[in-house]
Protein backbone atom coordinates (compact mmCIF):
# COMPACT_ATOMS: atom_id res chain seq x y z
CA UNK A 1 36.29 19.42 -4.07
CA UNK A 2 34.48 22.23 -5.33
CA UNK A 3 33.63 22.49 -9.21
CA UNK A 4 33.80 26.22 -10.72
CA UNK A 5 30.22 26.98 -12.18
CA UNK A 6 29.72 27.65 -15.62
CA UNK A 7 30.00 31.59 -16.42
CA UNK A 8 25.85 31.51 -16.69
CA UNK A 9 25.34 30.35 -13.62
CA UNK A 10 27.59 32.01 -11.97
CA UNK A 11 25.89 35.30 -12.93
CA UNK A 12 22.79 34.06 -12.83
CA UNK A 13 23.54 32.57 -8.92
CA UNK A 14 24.50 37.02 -8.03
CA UNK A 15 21.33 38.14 -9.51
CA UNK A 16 19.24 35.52 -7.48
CA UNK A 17 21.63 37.01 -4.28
CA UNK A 18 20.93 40.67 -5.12
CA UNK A 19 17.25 40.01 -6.10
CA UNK A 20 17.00 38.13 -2.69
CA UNK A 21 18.55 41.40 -0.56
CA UNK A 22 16.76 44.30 -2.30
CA UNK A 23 14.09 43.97 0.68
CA UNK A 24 16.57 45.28 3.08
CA UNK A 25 16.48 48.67 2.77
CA UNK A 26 13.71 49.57 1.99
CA UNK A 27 11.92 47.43 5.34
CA UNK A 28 14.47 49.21 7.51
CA UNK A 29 12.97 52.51 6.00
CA UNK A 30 9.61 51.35 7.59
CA UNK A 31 10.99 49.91 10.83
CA UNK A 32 12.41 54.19 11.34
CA UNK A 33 9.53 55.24 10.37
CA UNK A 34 6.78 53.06 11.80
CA UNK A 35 8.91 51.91 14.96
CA UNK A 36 9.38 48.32 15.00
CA UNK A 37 6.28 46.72 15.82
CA UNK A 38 3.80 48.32 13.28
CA UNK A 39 6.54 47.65 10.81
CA UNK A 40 6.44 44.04 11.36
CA UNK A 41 2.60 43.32 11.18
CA UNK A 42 1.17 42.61 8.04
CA UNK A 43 1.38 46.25 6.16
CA UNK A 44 -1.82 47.46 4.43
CA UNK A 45 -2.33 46.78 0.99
CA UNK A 46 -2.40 50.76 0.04
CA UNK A 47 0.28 51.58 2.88
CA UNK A 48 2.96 52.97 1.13
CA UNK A 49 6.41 54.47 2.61
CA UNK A 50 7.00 57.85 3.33
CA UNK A 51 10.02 57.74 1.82
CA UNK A 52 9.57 58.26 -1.77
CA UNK A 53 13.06 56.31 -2.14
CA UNK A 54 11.67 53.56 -0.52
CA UNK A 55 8.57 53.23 -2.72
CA UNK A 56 10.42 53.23 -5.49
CA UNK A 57 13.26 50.37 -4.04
CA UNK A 58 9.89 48.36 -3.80
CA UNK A 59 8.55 48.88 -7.02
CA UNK A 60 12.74 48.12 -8.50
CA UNK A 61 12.62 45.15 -6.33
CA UNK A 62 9.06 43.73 -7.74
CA UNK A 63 10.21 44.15 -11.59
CA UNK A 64 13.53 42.31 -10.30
CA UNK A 65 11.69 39.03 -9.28
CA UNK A 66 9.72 39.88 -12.47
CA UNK A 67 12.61 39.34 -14.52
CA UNK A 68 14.35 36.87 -13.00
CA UNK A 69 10.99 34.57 -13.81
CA UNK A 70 12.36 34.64 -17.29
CA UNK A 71 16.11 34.82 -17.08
CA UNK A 72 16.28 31.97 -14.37
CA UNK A 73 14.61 29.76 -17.13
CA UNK A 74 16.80 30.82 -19.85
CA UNK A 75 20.20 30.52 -18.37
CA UNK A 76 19.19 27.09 -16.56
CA UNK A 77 17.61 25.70 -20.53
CA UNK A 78 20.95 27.04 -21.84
CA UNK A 79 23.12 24.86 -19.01
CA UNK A 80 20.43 21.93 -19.95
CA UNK A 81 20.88 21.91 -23.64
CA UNK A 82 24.86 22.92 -23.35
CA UNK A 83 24.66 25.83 -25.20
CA UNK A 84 27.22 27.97 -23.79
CA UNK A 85 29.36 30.06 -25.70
CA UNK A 86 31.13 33.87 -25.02
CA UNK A 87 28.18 35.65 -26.35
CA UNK A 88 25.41 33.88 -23.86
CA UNK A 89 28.25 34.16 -21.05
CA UNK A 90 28.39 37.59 -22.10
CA UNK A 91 25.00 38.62 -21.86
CA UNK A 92 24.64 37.08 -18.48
CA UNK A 93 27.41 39.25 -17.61
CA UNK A 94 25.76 42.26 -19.02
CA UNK A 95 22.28 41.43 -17.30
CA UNK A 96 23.77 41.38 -13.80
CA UNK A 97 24.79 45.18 -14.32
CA UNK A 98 22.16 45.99 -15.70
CA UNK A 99 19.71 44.80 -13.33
CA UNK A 100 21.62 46.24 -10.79
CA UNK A 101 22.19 49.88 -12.83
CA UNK A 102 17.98 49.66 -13.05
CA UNK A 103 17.40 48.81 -9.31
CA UNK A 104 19.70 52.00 -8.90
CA UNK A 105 18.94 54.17 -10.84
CA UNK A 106 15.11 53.66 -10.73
CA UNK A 107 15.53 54.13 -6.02
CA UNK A 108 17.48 57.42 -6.93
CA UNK A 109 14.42 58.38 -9.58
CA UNK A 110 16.46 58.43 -12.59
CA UNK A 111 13.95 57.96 -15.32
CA UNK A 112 15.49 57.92 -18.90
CA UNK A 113 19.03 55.67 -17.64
CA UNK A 114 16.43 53.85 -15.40
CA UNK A 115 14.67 52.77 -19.21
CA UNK A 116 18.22 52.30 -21.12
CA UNK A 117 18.95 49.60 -18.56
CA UNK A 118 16.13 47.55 -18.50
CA UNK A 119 16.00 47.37 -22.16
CA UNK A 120 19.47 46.12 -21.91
CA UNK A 121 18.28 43.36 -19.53
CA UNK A 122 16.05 42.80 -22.20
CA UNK A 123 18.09 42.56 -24.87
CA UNK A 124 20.11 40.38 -23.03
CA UNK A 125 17.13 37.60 -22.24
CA UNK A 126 16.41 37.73 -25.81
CA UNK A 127 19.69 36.97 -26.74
CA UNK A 128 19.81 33.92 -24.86
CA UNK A 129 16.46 33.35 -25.69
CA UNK A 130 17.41 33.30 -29.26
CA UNK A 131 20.53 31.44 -28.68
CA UNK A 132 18.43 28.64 -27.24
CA UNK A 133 15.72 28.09 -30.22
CA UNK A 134 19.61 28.47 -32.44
CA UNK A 135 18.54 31.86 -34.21
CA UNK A 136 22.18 32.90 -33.41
């Protein structure tokens, strides 16, 4: 029989499965443009895409795993503790979108919308952060 997860979780599980696929594009971009077998040797340290898209998908990608490094930990204290309530399902909620807004908008070079939604990703690890150590 299969349980439901808690809300957390269950947000927390789709932002490990879109962190996980970001990769995708942006190594098909250098399989086009390096043909196949370059593209699957270990890349150069400085060897960037040619596809300033791409660069950028790689850079959204690396601040991705970045974050999820702290929101993992939050969202699995808060299941450990059983301090779930509306607000922390809420924000959990609210970091999947934005985390996926940023990844968007920062591929398409959107600069100022790119900044608005990682500081709501923010605001939401700091509110579960804070709902943890019972500061609201």
């Amino acid at each position: 029989m299969h349980t439901p997860l808690p809300t957390e979780l269950y947000w927390l599980t789709l932002t490990i499965i879109m962190t996980a696929l970001m990769w995708i594009p942006y190594i098909v971009n250098r399989l086009i443009e390096d043909s196949p077998w370059p593209a699957l040797m270990n890349p150069q340290p400085d060897l960037k895409p040619k596809a300033q898209w791409a660069e950028r998908l790689m850079r959204a990608h690396a601040n991705a795993v970045e974050n999820l490094v702290i929101f993992a930990p939050l969202v699995l204290t808060l299941q450990m503790i059983g301090n779930s309530t509306t607000l922390t399902a809420s924000a959990c909620m609210l970091y999947f979108f934005a985390r996926i807004s940023h990844v968007l908008l920062y591929t398409f070079g959107v600069p100022f919308f790119r900044t608005v939604a990682f500081f709501i990703g923010f605001l939401c690890q700091m509110t579960l952060g804070l709902s943890i150590v019972g500061a609201i």
